[in-house]
Protein backbone atom coordinates (compact mmCIF):
# COMPACT_ATOMS: atom_id res chain seq x y z
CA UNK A 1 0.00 0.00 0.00
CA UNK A 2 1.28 3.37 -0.46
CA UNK A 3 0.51 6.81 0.91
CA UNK A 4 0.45 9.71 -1.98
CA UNK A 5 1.66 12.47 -0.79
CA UNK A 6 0.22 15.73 -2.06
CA UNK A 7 2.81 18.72 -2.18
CA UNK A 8 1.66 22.38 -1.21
CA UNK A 9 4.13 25.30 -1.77
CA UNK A 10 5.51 26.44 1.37
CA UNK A 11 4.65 29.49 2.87
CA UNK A 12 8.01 30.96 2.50
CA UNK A 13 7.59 30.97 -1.15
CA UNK A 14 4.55 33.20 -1.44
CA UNK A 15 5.37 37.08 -1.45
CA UNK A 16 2.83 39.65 -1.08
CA UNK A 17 1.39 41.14 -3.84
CA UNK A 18 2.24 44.84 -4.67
CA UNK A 19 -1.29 45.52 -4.29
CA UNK A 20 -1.72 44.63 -0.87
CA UNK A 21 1.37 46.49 0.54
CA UNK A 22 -0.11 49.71 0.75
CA UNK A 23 -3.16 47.99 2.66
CA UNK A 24 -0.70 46.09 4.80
CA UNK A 25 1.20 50.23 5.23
CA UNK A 26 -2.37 51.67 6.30
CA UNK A 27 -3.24 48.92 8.46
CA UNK A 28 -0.27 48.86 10.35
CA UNK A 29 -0.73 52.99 10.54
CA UNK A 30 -4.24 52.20 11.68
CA UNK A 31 -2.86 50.26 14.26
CA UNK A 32 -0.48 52.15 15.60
CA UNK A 33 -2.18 55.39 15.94
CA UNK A 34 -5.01 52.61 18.00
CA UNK A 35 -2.58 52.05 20.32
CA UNK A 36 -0.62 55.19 20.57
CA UNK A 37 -4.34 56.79 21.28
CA UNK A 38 -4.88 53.90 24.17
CA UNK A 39 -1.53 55.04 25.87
CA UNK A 40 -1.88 58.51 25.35
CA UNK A 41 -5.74 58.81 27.18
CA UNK A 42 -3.94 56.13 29.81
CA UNK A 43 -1.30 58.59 31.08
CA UNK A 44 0.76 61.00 31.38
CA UNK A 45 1.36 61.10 27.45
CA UNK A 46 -1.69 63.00 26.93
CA UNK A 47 -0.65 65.61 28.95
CA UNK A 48 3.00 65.88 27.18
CA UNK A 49 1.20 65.92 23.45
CA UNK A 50 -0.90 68.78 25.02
CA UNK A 51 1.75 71.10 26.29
CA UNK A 52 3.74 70.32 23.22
CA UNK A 53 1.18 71.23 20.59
CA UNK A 54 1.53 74.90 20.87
CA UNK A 55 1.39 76.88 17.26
CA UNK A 56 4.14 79.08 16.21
CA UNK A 57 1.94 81.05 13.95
CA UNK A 58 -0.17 82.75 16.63
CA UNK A 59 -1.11 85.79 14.90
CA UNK A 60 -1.72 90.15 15.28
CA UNK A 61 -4.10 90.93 17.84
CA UNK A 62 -4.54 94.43 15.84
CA UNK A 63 -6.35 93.84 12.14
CA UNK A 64 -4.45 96.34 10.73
CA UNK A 65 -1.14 95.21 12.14
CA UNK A 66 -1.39 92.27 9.54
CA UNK A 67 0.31 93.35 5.88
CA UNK A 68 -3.00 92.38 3.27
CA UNK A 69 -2.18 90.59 0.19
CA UNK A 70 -3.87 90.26 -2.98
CA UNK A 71 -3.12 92.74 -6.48
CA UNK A 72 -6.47 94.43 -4.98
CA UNK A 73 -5.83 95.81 -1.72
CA UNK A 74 -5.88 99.49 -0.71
CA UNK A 75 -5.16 100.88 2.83
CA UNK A 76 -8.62 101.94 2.66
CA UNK A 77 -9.89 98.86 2.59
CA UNK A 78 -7.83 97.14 4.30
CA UNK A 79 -8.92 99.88 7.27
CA UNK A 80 -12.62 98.65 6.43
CA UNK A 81 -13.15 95.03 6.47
CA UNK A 82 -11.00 95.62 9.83
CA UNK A 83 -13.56 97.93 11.05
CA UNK A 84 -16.27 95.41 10.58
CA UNK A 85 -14.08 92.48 13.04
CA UNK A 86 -13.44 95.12 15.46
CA UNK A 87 -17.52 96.02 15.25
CA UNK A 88 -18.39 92.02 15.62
CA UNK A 89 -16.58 92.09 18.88
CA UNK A 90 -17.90 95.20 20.39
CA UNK A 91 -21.71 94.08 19.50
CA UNK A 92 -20.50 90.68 21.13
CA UNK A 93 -18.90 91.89 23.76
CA UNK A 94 -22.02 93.98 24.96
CA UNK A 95 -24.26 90.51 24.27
CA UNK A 96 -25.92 92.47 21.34
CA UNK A 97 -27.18 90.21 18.53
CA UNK A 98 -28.47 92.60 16.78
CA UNK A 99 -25.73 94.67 16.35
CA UNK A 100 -23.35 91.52 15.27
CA UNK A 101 -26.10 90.63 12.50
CA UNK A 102 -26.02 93.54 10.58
CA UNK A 103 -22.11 92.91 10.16
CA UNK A 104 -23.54 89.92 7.67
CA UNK A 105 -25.30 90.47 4.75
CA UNK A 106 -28.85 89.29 4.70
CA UNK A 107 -27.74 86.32 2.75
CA UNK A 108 -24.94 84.96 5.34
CA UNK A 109 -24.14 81.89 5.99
CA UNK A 110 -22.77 80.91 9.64
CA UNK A 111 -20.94 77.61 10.43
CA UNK A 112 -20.36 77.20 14.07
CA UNK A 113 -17.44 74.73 15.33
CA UNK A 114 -20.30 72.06 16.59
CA UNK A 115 -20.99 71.79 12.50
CA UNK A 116 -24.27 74.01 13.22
CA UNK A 117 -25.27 75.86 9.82
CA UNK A 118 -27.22 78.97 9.85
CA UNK A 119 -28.54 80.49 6.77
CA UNK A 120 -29.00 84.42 6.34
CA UNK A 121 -29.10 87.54 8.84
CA UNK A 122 -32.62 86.46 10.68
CA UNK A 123 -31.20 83.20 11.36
CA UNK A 124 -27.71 84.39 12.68
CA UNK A 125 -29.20 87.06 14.74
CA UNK A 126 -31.74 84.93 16.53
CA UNK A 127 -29.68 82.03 17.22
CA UNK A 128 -27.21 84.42 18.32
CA UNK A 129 -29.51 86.52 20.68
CA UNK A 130 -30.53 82.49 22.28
CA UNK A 131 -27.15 81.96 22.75
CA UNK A 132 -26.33 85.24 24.65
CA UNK A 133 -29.32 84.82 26.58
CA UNK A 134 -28.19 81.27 27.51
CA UNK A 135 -24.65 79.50 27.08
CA UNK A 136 -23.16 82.70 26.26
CA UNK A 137 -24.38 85.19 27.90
CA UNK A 138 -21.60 87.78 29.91
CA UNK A 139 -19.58 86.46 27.47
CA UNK A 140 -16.74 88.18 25.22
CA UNK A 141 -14.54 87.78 22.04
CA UNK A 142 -10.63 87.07 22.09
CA UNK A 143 -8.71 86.83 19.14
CA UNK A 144 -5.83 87.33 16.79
CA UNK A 145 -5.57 87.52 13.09
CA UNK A 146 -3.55 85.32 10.43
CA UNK A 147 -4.13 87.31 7.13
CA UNK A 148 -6.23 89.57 5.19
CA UNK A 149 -5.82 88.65 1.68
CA UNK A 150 -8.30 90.46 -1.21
CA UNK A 151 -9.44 88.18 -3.62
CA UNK A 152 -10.89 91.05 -5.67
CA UNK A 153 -11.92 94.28 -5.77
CA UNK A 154 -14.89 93.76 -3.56
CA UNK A 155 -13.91 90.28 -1.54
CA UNK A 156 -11.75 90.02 1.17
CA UNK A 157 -10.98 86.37 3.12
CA UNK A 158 -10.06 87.07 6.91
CA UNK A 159 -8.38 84.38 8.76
CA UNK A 160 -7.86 84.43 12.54
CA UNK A 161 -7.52 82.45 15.70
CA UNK A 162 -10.35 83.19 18.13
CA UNK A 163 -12.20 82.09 21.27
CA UNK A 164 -15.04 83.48 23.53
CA UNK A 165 -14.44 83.88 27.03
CA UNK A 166 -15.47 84.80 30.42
CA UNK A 167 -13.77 86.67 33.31
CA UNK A 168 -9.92 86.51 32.01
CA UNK A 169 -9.01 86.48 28.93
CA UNK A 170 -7.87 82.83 27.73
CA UNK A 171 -4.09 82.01 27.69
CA UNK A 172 -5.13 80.17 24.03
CA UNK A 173 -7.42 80.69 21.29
CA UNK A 174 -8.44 77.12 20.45
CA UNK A 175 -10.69 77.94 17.70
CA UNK A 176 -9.67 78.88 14.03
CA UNK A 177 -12.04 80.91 11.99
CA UNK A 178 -12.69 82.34 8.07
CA UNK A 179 -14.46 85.14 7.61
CA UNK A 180 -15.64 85.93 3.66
CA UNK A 181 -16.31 89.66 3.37
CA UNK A 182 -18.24 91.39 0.58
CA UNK A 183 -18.45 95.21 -0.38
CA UNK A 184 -22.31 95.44 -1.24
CA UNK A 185 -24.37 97.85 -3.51
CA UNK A 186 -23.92 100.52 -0.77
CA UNK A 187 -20.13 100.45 -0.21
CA UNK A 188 -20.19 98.99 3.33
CA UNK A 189 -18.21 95.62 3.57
CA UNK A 190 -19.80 93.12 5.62
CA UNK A 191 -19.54 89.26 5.98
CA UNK A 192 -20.62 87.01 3.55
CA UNK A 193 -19.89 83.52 5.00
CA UNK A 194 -18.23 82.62 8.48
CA UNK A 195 -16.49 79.10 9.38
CA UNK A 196 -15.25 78.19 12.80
CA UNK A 197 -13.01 75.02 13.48
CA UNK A 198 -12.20 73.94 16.69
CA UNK A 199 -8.69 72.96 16.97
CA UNK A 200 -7.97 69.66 18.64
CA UNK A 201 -4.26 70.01 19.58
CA UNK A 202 -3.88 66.51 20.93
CA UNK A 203 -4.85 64.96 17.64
CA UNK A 204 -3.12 67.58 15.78
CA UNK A 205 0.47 66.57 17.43
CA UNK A 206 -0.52 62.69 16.98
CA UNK A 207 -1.25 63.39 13.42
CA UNK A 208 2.35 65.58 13.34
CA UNK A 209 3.91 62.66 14.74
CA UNK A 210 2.72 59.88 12.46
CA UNK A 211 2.78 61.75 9.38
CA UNK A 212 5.58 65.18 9.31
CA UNK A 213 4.63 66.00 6.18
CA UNK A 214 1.12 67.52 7.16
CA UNK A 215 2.32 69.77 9.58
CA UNK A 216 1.75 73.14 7.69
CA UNK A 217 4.59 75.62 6.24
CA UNK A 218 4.01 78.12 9.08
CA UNK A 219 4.66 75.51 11.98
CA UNK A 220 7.72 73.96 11.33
């Protein structure tokens, strides 16, 4: 009697396939940023990302301090669309929704950091004058600006590092916000779309960590 024997190839022999690699790379990226998360919330590392995350590019605290770029700026203005952040935070400083609506145009749109969406003046000023009368209310504007940078003529993109606050002033802004201005039909400049991010600097420094290469121009 004899016993066939039935050969297999040995396990040795079998290389991945080029396609799989980069699955294999983004698995094993997966993975580790899994476990360097787990660690991180487990100890001390969290607080060490946080205290390490700090931004270099912190920005003016004076609007006109910041140079505007763009083939379309003109000290004047650059003076104006300034004049309309300094008016947002005096109407929110005083808790006055009104006021900080009319610094949109009627068409507005308003994205808060929580991914809330308003649409138009009405809806920014009432959700605004709930807020002040609730969650926000004695509350005040802090922030800094990145650029001012004139698209055209009659557009101007403001970007800034901001945060409300109550009682002292906070040590850091942790949100980051866009402002879209327009020049309408009667030569006032007001904004045409807002965007606020908040910034999550313990994720940010994990994701500088794992990957250099997205840490922007500006911070490194």
């Amino acid at each position: 009697m004899t016993t066939e024997h039935i050969a297999t190839p040995a396990h040795d022999s079998i290389s991945p396939s080029p396609s799989s690699r980069p699955r294999r790379r983004r698995l094993k990226r997966a993975l580790g940023v899994s476990a360097l998360t787990v660690a991180v919330a487990a100890g001390g590392g969290y607080l060490w990302l946080n205290t390490t995350s700090d931004v270099h590019q912190t920005g003016q605290a004076d609007c006109m301090k910041v140079t505007p770029t763009g083939s379309h700026a003109t000290h004047q203005d650059h003076a104006a669309v300034c004049a309309v952040m300094d008016s947002l935070i005096e109407a929110w400083d005083r808790n006055d929704a009104d006021a900080y609506g009319k610094q949109f145009t009627k068409e507005a749109t308003y994205t808060t950091f929580v991914g809330s969406h308003y649409e138009g003046r009405k809806d920014i000023t009432d959700s605004h004058a709930a807020l002040f009368d609730d969650f926000l209310e004695g509350s005040k504007l802090a922030g800094t600006y990145l650029d001012v940078r004139f698209l055209t003529p009659d557009t101007a993109v403001i970007t800034g590092r901001g945060d409300d606050y109550t009682g002292d002033k906070p040590d850091k802004l942790s949100k980051v916000q866009t402002y879209t201005l327009v020049r309408e039909a009667d030569e006032q400049w007001r904004v045409a779309a807002f965007h606020n991010t908040q910034r999550k600097p313990v994720m940010e420094r994990i994701s500088f960590i794992f990957s250099p290469d997205t840490k922007p121009q500006a911070e490194r």
